[in-house]
C-alpha atoms as a PDB file:
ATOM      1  CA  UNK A   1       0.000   0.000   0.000  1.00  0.00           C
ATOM      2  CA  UNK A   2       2.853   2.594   0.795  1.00  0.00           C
ATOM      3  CA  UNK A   3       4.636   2.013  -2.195  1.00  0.00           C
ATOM      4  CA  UNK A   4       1.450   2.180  -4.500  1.00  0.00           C
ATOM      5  CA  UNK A   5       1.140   5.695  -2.804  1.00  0.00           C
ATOM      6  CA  UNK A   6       4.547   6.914  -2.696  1.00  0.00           C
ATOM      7  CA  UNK A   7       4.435   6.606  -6.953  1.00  0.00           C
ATOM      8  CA  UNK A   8       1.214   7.881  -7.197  1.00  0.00           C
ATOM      9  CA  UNK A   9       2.411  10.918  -5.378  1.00  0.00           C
ATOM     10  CA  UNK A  10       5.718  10.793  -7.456  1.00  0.00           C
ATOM     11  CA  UNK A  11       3.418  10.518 -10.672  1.00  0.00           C
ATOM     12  CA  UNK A  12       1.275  13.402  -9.446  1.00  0.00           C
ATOM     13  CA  UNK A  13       4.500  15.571  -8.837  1.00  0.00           C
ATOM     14  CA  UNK A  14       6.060  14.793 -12.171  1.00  0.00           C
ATOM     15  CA  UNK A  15       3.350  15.563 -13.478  1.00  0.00           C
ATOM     16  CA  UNK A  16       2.913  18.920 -12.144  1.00  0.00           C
ATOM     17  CA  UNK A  17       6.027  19.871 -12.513  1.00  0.00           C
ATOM     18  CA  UNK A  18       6.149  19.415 -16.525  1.00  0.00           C
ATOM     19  CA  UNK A  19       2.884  21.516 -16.463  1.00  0.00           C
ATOM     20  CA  UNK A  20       4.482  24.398 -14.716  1.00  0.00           C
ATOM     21  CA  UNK A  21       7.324  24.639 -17.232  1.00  0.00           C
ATOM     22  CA  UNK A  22       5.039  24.627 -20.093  1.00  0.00           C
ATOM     23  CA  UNK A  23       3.194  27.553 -18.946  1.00  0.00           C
ATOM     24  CA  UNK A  24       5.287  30.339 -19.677  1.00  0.00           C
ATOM     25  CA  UNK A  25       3.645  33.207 -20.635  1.00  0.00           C
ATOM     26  CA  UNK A  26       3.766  34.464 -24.207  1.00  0.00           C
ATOM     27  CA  UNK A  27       5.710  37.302 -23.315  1.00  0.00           C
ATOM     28  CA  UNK A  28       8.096  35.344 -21.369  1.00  0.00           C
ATOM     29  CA  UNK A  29       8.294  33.163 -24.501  1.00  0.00           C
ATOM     30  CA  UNK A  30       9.495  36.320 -26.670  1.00  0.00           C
ATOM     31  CA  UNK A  31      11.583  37.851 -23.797  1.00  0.00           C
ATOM     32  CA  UNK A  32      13.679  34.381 -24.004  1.00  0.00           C
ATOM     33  CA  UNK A  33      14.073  34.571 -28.000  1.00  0.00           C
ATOM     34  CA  UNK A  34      15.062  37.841 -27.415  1.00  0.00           C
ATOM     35  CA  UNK A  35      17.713  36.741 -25.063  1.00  0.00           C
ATOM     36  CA  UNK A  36      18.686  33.687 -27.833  1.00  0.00           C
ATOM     37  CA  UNK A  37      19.191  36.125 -30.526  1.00  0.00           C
ATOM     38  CA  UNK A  38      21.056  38.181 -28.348  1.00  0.00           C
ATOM     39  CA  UNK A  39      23.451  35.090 -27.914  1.00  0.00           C
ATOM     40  CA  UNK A  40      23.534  34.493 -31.204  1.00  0.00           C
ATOM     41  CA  UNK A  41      25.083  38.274 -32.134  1.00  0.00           C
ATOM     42  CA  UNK A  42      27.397  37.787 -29.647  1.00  0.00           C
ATOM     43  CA  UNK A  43      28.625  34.497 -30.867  1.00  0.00           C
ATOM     44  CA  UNK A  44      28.734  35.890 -34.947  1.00  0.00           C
ATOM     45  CA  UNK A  45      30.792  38.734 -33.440  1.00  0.00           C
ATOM     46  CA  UNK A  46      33.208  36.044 -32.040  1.00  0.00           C
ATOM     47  CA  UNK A  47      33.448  34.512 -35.463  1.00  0.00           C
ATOM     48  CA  UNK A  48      34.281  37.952 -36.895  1.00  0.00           C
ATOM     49  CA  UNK A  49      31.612  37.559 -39.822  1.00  0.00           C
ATOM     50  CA  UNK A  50      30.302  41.064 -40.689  1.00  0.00           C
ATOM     51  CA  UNK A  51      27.234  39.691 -42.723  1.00  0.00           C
ATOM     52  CA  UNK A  52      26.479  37.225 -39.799  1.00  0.00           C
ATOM     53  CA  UNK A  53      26.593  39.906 -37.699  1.00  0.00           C
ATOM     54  CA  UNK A  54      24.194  42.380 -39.279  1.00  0.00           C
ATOM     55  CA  UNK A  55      21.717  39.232 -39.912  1.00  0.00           C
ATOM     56  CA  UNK A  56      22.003  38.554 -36.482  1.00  0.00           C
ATOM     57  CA  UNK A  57      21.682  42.041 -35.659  1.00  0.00           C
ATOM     58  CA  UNK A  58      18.744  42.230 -37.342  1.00  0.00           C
ATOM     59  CA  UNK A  59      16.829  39.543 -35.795  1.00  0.00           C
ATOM     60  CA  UNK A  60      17.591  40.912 -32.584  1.00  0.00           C
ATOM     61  CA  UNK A  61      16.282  44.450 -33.011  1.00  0.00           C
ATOM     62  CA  UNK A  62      12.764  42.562 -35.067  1.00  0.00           C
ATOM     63  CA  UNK A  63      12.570  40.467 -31.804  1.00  0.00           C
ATOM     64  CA  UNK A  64      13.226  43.431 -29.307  1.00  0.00           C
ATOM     65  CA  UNK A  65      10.331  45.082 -31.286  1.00  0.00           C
ATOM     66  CA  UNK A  66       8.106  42.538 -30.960  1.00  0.00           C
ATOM     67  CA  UNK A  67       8.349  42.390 -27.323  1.00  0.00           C
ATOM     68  CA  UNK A  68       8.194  45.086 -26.670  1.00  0.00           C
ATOM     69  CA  UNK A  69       4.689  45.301 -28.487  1.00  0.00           C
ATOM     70  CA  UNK A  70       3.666  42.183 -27.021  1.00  0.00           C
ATOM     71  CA  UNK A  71       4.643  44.130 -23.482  1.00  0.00           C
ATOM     72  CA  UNK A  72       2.684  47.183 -24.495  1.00  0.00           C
ATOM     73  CA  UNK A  73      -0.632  44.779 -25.378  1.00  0.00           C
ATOM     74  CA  UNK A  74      -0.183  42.745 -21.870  1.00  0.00           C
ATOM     75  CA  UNK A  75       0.169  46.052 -20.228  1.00  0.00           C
ATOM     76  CA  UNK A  76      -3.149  47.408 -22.226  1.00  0.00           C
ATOM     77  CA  UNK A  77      -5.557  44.219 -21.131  1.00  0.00           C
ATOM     78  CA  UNK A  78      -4.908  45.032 -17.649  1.00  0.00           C
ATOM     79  CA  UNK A  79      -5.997  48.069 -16.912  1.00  0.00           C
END
């Protein structure tokens, strides 16, 4: 009897646990692609690509924009 209820409890928490990770917000969802393509100048500026760079660059500043839209809508609903 214990150990049937030990793994249901270990089921239940597993189970909660991959629910809470999968519930990021939207705009918690863009701030981290923000942060990726942030990475992702830093490493083409490593490499020393110019092109790579300004691509990169690029896809930064179109994801900055979008959160910060995304922000400004969140910010909207709640008042």
């Amino acid at each position: 009897m214990k150990i049937k209820a030990k793994m249901t409890m270990l089921a239940l928490a597993a189970f909660l646990a991959t629910g809470a990770v999968g519930c990021q917000s939207k705009t918690e969802q863009k701030a981290d692609e923000v942060t990726d393509d942030y990475k992702d100048v830093e490493e083409a500026k490593a490499e020393g690509d110019s092109s790579e760079i300004r691509e990169e660059r690029q896809e930064l500043e179109e994801s900055r924009q979008d959160y910060r839209e995304m922000a400004k809508d969140s910010t909207k609903r709640q008042d």
